[in-house]
Structure formats: structure tokens, C-alpha cells
N, C-alpha and C. Protein backbone atom coordinates (compact mmCIF):
# COMPACT_ATOMS: atom_id res chain seq x y z
N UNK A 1 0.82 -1.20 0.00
CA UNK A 1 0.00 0.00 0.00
C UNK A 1 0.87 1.26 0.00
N UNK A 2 2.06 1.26 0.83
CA UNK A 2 2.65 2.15 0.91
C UNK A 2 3.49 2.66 -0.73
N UNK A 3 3.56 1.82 -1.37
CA UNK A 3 4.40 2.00 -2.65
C UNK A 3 3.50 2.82 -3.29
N UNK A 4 2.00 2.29 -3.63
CA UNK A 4 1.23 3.06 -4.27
C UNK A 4 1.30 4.79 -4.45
N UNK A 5 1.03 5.14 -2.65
CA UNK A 5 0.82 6.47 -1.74
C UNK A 5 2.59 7.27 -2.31
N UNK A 6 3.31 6.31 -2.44
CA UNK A 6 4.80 7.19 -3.07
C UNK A 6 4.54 7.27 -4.34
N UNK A 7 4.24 6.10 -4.51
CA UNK A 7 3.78 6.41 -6.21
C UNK A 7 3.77 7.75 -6.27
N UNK A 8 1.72 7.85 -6.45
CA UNK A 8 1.35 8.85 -6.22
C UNK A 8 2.16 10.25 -6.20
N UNK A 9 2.94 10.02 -4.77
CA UNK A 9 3.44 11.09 -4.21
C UNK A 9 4.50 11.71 -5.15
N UNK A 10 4.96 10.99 -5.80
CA UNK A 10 6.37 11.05 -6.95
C UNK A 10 5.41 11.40 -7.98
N UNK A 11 4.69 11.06 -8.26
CA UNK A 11 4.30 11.74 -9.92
C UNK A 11 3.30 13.13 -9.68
N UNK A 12 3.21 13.63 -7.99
CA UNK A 12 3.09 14.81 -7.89
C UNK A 12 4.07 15.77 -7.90
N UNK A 13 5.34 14.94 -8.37
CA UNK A 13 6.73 15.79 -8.42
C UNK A 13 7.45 16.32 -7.17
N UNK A 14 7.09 15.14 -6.57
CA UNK A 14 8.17 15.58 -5.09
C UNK A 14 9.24 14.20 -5.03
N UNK A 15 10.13 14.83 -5.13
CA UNK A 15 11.45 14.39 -4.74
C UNK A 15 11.15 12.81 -3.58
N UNK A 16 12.07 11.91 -3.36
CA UNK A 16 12.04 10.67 -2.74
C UNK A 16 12.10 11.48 -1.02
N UNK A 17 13.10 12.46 -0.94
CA UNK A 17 13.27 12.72 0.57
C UNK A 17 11.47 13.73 0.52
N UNK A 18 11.36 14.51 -0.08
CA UNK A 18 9.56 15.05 0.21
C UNK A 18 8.50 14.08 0.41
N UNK A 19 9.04 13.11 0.12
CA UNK A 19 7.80 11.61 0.20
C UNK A 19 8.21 10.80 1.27
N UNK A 20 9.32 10.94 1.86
CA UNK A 20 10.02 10.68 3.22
C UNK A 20 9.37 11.04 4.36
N UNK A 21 9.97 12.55 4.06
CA UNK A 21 9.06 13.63 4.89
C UNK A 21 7.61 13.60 5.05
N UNK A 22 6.47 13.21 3.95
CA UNK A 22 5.39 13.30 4.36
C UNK A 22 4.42 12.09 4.92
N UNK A 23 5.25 11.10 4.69
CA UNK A 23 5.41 9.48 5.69
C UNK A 23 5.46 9.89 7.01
N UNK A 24 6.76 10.42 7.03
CA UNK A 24 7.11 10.69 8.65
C UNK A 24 5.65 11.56 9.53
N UNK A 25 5.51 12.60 8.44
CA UNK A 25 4.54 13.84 9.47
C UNK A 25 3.88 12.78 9.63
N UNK A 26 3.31 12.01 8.45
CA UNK A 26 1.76 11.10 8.90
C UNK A 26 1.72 10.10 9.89
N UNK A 27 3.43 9.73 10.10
CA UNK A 27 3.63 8.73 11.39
C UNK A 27 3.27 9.54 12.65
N UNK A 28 4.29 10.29 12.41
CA UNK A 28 3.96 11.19 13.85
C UNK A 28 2.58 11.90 14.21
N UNK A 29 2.11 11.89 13.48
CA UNK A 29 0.76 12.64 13.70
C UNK A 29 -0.27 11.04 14.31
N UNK A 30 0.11 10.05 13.61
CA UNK A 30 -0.81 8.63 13.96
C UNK A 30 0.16 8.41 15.58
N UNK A 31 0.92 8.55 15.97
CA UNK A 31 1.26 8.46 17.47
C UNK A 31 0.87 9.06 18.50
N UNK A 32 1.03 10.90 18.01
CA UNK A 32 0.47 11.90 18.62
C UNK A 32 -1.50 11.35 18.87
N UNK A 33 -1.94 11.00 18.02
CA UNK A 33 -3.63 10.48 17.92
C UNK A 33 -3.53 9.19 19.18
N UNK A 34 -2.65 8.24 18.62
CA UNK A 34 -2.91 7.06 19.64
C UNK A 34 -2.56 7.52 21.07
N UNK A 35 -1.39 8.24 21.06
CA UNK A 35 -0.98 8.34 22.44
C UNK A 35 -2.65 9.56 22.88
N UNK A 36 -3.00 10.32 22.55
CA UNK A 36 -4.25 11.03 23.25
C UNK A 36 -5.41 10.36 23.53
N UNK A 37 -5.59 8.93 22.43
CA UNK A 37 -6.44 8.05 22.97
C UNK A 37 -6.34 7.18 24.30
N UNK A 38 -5.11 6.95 24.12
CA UNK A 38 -4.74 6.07 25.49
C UNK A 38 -4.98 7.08 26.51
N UNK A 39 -4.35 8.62 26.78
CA UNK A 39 -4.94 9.45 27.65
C UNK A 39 -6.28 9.08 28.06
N UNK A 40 -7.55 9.00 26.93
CA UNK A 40 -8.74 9.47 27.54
C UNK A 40 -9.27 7.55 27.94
N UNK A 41 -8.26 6.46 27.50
CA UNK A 41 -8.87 5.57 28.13
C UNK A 41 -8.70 5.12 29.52
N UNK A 42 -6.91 5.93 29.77
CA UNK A 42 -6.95 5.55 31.33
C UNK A 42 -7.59 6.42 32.07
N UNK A 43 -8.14 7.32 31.21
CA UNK A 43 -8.93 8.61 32.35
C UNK A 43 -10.30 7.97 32.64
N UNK A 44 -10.67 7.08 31.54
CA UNK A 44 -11.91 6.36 31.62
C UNK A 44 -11.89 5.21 33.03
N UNK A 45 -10.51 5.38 32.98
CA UNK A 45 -10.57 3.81 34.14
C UNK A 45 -10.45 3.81 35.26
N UNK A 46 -10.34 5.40 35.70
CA UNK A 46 -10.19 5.89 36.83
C UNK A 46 -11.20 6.27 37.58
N UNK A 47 -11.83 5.58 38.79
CA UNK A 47 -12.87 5.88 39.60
C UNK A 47 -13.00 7.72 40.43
N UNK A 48 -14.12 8.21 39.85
CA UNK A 48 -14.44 9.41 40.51
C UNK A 48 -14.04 9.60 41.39
């Protein structure tokens, strides 16, 4: 799947390191998401 999304990303004319780069933001942004979920589940598990 990921080859496709470079595909893509390359025949929008960005360079291999710009298709690097926009992997990475999307990693970090999917960590930043999980890690705030886990926030609101241990907040869930915590008695009033």
C-alpha cells in the first residue's frame, strides 16, 4: 500500500526525501492520535 501512496506522491513531483518527509509527518501525527487516545482511556478507568 505504501508504494502506491509514493507512487502517487512522486508523480506529484516531489522528490524521494519530500515523500520521506510526508510518511514521517503522517507517522507522527498517527502516534500523537494514539498516544491522546490512550490518555482518555486511562482517564476512563479511573474511579471518581
Amino acid at each position: 500500500m505504501l508504494e502506491r501512496e509514493a507512487k502517487i506522491l512522486s508523480l506529484a513531483g516531489l522528490s524521494g526525501e519530500d515523500v520521506h518527509q510526508v510518511f514521517r509527518q503522517a507517522y507522527d501525527k498517527n502516534i500523537e492520535i494514539l498516544a491522546e487516545l490512550l490518555e482518555l482511556v486511562e482517564d476512563e478507568e479511573r474511579p471518581f
